[in-house]
C-alpha atoms as a PDB file:
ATOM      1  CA  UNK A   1    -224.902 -79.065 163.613  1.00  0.00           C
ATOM      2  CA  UNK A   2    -221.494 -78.931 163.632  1.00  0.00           C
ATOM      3  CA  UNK A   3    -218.954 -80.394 167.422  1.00  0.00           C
ATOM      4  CA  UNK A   4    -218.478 -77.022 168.191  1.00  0.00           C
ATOM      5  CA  UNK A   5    -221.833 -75.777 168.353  1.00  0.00           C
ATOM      6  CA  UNK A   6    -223.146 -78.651 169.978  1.00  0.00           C
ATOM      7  CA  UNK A   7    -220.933 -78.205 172.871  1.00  0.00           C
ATOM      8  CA  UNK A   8    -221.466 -74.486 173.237  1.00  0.00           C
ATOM      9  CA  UNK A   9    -225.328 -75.066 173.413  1.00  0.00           C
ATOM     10  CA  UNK A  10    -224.955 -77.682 176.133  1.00  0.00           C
ATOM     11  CA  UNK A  11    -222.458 -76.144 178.095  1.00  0.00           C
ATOM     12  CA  UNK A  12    -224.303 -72.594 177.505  1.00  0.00           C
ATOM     13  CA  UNK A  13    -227.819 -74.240 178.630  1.00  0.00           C
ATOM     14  CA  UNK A  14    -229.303 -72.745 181.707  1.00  0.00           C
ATOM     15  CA  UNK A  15    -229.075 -75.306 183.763  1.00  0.00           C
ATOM     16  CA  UNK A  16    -225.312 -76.082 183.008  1.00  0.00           C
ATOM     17  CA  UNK A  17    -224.658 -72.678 183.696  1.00  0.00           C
ATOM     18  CA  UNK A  18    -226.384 -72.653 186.622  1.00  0.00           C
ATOM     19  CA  UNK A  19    -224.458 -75.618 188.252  1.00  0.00           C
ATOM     20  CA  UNK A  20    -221.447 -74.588 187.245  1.00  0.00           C
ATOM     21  CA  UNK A  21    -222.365 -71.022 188.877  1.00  0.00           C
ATOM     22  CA  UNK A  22    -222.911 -72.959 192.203  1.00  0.00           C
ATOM     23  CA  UNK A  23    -219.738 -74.809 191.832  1.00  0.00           C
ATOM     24  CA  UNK A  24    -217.374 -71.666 190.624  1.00  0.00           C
ATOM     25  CA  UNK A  25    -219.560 -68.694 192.821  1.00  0.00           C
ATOM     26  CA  UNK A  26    -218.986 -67.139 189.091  1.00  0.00           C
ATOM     27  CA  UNK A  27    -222.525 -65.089 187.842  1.00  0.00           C
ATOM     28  CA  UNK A  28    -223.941 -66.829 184.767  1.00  0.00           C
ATOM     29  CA  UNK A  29    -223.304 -63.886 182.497  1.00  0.00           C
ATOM     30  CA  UNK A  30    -219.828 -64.027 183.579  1.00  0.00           C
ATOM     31  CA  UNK A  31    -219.602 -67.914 183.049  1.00  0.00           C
ATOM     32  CA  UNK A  32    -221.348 -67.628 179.291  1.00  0.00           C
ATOM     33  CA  UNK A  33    -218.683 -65.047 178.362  1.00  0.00           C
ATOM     34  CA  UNK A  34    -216.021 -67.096 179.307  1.00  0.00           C
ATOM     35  CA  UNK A  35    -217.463 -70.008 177.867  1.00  0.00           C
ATOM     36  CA  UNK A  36    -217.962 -68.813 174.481  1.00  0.00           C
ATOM     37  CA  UNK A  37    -214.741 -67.180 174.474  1.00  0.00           C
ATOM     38  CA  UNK A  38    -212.857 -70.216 175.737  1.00  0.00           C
ATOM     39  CA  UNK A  39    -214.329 -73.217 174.000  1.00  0.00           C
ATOM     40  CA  UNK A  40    -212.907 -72.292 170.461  1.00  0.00           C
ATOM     41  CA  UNK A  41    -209.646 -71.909 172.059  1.00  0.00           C
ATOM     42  CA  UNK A  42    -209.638 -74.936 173.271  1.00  0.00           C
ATOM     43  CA  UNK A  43    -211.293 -77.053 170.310  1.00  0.00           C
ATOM     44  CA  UNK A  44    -208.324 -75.052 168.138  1.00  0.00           C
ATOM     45  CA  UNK A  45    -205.615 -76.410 170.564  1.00  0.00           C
ATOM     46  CA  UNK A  46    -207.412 -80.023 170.178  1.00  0.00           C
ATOM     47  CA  UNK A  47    -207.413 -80.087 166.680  1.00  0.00           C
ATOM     48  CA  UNK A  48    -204.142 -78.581 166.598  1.00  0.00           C
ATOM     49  CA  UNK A  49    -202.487 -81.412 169.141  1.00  0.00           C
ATOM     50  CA  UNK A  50    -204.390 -84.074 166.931  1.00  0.00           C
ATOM     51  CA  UNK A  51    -202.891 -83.347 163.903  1.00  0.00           C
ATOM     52  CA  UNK A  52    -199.586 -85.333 164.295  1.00  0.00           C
ATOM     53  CA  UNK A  53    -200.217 -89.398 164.693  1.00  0.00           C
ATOM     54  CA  UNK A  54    -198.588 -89.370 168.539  1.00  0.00           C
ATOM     55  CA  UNK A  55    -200.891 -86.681 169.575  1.00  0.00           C
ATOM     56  CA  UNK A  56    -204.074 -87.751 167.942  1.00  0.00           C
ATOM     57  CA  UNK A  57    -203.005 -91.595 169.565  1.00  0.00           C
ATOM     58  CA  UNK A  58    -203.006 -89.310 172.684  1.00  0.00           C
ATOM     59  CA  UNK A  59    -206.314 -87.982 172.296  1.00  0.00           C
ATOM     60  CA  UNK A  60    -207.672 -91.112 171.489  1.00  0.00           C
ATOM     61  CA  UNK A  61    -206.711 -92.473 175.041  1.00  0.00           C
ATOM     62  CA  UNK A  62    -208.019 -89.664 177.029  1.00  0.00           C
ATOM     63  CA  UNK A  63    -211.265 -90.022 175.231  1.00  0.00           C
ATOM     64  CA  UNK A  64    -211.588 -93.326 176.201  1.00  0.00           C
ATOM     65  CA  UNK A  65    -211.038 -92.368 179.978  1.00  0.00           C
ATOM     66  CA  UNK A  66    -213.998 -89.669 179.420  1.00  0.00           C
ATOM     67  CA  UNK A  67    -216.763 -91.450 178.191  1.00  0.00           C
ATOM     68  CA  UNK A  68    -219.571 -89.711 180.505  1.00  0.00           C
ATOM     69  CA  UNK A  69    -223.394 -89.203 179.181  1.00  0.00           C
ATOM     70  CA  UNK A  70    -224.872 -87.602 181.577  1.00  0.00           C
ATOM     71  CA  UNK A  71    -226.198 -83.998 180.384  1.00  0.00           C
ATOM     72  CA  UNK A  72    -223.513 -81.285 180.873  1.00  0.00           C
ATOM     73  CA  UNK A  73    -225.141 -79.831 184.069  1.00  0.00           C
ATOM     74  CA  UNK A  74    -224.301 -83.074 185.890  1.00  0.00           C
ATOM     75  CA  UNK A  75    -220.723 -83.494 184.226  1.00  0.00           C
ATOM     76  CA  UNK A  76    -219.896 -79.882 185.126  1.00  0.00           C
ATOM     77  CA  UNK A  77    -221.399 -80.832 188.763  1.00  0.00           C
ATOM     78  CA  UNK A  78    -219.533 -84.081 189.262  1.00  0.00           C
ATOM     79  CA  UNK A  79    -216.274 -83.028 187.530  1.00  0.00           C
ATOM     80  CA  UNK A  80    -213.234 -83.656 189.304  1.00  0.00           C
ATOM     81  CA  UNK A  81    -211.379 -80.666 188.987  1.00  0.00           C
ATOM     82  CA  UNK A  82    -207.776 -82.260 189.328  1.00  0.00           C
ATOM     83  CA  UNK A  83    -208.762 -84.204 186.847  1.00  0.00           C
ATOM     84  CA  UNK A  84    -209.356 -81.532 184.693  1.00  0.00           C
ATOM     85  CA  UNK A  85    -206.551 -79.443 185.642  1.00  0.00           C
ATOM     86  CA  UNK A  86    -204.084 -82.374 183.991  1.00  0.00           C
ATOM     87  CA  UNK A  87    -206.788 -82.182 180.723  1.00  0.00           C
ATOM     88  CA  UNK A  88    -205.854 -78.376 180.633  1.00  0.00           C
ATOM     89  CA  UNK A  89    -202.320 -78.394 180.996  1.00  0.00           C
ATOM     90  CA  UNK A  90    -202.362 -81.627 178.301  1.00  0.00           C
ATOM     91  CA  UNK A  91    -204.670 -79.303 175.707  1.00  0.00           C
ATOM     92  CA  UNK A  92    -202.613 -75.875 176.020  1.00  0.00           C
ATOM     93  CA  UNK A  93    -198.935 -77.310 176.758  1.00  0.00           C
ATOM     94  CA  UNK A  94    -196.697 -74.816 177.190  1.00  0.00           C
ATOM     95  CA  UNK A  95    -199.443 -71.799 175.903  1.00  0.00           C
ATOM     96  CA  UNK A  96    -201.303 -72.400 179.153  1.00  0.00           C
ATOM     97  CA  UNK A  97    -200.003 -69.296 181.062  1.00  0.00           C
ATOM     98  CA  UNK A  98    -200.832 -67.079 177.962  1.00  0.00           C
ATOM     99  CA  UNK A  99    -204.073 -68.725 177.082  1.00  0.00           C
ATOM    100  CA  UNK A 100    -205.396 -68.307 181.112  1.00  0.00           C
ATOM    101  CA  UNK A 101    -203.912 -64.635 181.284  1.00  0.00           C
ATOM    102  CA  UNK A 102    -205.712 -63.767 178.059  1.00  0.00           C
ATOM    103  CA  UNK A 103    -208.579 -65.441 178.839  1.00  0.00           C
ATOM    104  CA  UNK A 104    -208.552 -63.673 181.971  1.00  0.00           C
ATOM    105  CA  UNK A 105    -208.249 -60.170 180.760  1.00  0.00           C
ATOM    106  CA  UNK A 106    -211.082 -60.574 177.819  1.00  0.00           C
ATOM    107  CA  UNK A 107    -213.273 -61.839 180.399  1.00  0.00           C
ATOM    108  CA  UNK A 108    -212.725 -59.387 183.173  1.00  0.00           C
ATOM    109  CA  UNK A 109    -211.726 -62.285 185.659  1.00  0.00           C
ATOM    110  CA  UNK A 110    -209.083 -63.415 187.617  1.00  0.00           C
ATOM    111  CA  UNK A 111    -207.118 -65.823 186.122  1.00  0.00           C
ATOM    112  CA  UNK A 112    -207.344 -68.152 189.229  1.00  0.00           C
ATOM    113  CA  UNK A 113    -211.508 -68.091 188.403  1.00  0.00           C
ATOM    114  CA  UNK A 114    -210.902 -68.938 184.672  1.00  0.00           C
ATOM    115  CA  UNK A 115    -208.750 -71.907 185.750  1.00  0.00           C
ATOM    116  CA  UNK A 116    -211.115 -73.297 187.914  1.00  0.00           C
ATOM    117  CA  UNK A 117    -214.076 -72.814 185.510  1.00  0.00           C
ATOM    118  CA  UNK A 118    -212.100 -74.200 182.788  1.00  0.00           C
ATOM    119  CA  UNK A 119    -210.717 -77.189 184.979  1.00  0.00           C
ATOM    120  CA  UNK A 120    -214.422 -77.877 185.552  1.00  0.00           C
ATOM    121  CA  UNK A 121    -215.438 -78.170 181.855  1.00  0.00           C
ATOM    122  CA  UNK A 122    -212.778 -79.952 180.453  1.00  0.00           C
ATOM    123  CA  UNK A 123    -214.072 -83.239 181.757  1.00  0.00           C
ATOM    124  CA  UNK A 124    -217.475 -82.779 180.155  1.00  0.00           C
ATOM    125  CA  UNK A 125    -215.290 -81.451 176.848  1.00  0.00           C
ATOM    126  CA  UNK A 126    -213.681 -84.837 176.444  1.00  0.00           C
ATOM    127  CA  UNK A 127    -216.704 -86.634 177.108  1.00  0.00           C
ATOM    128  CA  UNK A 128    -218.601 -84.336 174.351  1.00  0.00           C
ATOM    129  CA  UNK A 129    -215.344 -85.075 171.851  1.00  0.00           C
ATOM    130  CA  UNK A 130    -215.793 -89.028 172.678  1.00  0.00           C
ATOM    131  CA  UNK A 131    -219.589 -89.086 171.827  1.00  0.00           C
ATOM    132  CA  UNK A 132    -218.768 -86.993 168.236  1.00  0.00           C
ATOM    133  CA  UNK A 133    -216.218 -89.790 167.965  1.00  0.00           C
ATOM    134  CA  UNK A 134    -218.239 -92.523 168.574  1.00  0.00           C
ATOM    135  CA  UNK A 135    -221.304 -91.263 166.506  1.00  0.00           C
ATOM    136  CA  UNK A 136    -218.706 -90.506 163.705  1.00  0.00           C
ATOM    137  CA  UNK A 137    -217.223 -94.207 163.411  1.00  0.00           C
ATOM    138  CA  UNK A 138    -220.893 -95.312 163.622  1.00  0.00           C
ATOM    139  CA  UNK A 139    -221.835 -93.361 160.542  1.00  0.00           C
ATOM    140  CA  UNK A 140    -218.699 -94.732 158.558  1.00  0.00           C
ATOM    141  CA  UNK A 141    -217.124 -91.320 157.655  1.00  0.00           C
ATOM    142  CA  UNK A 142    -216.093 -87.864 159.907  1.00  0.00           C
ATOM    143  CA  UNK A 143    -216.934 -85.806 156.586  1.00  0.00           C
ATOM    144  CA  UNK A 144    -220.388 -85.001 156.686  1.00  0.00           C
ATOM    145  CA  UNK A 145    -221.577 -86.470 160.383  1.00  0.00           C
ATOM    146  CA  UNK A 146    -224.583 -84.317 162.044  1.00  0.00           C
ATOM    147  CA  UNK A 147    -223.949 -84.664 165.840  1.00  0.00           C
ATOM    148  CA  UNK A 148    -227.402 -83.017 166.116  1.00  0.00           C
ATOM    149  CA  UNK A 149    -228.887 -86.427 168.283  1.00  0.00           C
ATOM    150  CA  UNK A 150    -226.259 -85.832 170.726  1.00  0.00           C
ATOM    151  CA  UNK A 151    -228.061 -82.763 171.738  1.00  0.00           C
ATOM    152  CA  UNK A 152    -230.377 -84.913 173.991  1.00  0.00           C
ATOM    153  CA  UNK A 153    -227.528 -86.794 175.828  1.00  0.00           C
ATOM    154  CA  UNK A 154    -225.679 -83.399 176.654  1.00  0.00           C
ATOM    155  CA  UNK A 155    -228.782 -80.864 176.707  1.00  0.00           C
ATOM    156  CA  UNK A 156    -229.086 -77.308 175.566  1.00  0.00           C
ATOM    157  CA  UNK A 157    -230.617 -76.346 172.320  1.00  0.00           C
ATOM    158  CA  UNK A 158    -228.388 -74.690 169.233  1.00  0.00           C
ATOM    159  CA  UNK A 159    -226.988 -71.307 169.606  1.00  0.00           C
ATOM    160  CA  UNK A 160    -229.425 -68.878 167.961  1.00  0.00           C
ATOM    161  CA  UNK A 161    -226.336 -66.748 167.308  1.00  0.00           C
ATOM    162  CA  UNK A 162    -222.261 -66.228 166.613  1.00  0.00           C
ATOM    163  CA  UNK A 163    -219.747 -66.398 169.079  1.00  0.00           C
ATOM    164  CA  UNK A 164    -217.282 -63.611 167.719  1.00  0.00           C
ATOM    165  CA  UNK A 165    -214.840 -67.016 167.605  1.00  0.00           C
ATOM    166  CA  UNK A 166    -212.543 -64.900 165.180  1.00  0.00           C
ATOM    167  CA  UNK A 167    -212.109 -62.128 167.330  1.00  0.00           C
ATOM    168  CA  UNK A 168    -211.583 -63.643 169.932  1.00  0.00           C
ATOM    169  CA  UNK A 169    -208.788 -66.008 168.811  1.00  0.00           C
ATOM    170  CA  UNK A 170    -206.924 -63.293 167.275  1.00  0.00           C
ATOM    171  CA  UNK A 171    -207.075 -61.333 170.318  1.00  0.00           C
ATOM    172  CA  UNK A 172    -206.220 -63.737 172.999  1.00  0.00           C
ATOM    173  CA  UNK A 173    -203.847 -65.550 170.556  1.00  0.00           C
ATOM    174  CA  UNK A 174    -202.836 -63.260 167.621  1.00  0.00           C
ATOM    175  CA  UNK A 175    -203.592 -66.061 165.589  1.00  0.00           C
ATOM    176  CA  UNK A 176    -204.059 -64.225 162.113  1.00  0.00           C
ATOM    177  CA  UNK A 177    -206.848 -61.873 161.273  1.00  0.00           C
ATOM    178  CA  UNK A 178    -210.487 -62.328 162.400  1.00  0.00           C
ATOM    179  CA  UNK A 179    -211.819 -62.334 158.970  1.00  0.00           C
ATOM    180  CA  UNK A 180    -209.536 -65.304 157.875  1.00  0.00           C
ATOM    181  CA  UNK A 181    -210.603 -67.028 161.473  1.00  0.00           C
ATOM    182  CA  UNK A 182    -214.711 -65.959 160.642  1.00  0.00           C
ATOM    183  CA  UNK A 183    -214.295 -67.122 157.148  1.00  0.00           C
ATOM    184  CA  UNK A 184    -212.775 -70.843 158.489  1.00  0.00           C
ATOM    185  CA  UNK A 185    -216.176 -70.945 160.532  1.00  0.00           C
ATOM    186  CA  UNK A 186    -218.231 -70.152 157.706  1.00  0.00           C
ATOM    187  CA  UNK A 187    -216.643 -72.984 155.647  1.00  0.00           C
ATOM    188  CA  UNK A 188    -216.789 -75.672 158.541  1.00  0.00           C
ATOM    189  CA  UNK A 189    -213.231 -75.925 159.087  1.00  0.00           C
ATOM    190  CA  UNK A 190    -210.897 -76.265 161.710  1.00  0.00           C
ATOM    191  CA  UNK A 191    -212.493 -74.713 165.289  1.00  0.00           C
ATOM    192  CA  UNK A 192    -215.905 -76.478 163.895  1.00  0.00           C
ATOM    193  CA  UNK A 193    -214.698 -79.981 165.258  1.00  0.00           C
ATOM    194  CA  UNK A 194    -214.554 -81.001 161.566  1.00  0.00           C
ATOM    195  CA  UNK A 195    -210.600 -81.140 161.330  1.00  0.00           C
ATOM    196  CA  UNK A 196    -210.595 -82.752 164.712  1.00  0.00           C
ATOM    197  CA  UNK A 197    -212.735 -85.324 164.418  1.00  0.00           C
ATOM    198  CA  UNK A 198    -211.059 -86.237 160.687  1.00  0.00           C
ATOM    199  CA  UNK A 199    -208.043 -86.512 162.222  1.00  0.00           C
ATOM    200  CA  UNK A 200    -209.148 -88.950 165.055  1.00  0.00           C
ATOM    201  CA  UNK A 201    -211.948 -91.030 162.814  1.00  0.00           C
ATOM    202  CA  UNK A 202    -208.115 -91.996 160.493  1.00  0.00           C
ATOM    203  CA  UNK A 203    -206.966 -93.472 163.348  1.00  0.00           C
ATOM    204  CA  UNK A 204    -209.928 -96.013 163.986  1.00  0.00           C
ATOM    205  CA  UNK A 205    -209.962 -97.372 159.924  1.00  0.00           C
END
C-alpha cells in the first residue's frame, strides 16, 4: 500500500467522516468527494515543495511538530483549525486561491466549506506524512516501504477502488493530460507518496 492510499482509506473511514461531518455540518457524501478530490492535490503540492533541499528541510520541521497517532477520526476531531489554516497556505503558496476555487466548483461547495474542511485535515495529513517517514527510515530505504501497518494507527481499510486522481488534477489544475497523470499512478510515482517520501528519507542519511 502505497502513502497515498493509506491516507485516503483513513481519512475516507466512516467514522473519520463522520466526525469531521459533526465538526464541518458538511454531509458525508459531500466530505468523501472532496476528500478524494483534494488529497492528491495536496500530496502533489507536497512532493512538489519537497523537491528543492530548503523546502524538503521545511517539511521536515513541520513533520516533527505533527507527530499525532491517534486514528484520523480523533485528529480530524481535535484539529486546530488555525493551525491548519497556516499548513494550507504553507502547502499551496501562492496557488491557494485557485486550488480552493477549483476545489470548490468540482465539489459543488462553497469555497469557505472547502477551507474549513481542508484546514481540518491538514493536521492529521502531516501527522500521516511523519508516520510514512518514520516507518521509512526504520526500514533503511523510501524505495520499496509498505506503510500497510500504519493502517491500524490511522484506521480505515484500503480503497476498494480509483479516485479519478488524473482527472481531477488536470481539471482543477490543468496539470497535463489525465492519461499521463493515471499512468504516473499506475507506475507508483509522484501523487503515490513515493517521490515525497524519497525526497525527505535523503535528508535523514
Amino acid at each position: 500500500m502505497n502513502l497515498l492510499n493509506l491516507l485516503m482509506s483513513s481519512m475516507t473511514a466512516d467514522n473519520s467522516v463522520n466526525s469531521l461531518s459533526k465538526k464541518t455540518g458538511i454531509s458525508a457524501d459531500q466530505l468523501i468527494k472532496l476528500i478524494r478530490m483534494a488529497l492528491p492535490v495536496l500530496m502533489k503540492y507536497l512532493t512538489a515543495n519537497a523537491a528543492s533541499p530548503a523546502g524538503a528541510q521545511s517539511l521536515l520541521g513541520a513533520l516533527m511538530q505533527h507527530k499525532s497517532t491517534r486514528n484520523m477520526a480523533d485528529q480530524f476531531d481535535e484539529a486546530d483549525e488555525q493551525d491548519g489554516e497556516k499548513i494550507l497556505g504553507h502547502i499551496l503558496g501562492s496557488d491557494s486561491d485557485q486550488v480552493l476555487n477549483g476545489l470548490a466548483e468540482k465539489s459543488e461547495l462553497d469555497r469557505a466549506s472547502v477551507e474549513h474542511v481542508l484546514a481540518n485535515m491538514a493536521p492529521g495529513l502531516l501527522s500521516g506524512v511523519s508516520a510514512a517517514k518514520e516507518s521509512a527510515s526504520g526500514a533503511g530505504s523510501a524505495q520499496g516501504f509498505d506503510v500497510s501497518g500504519l493502517l491500524g494507527m490511522f484506521g480505515g481499510a484500503p480503497a476498494a477502488k480509483k479516485s479519478g486522481i488524473g482527472g481531477i488534477l488536470s481539471g482543477i489544475m490543468g496539470l497535463g493530460g489525465a492519461d499521463k497523470e493515471e499512468e504516473n499512478e499506475e507506475s507508483g510515482s509522484g501523487v503515490d507518496g513515493s517521490d515525497l517520501m524519497g525526497a525527505l528519507f535523503s535528508l535523514l542519511k
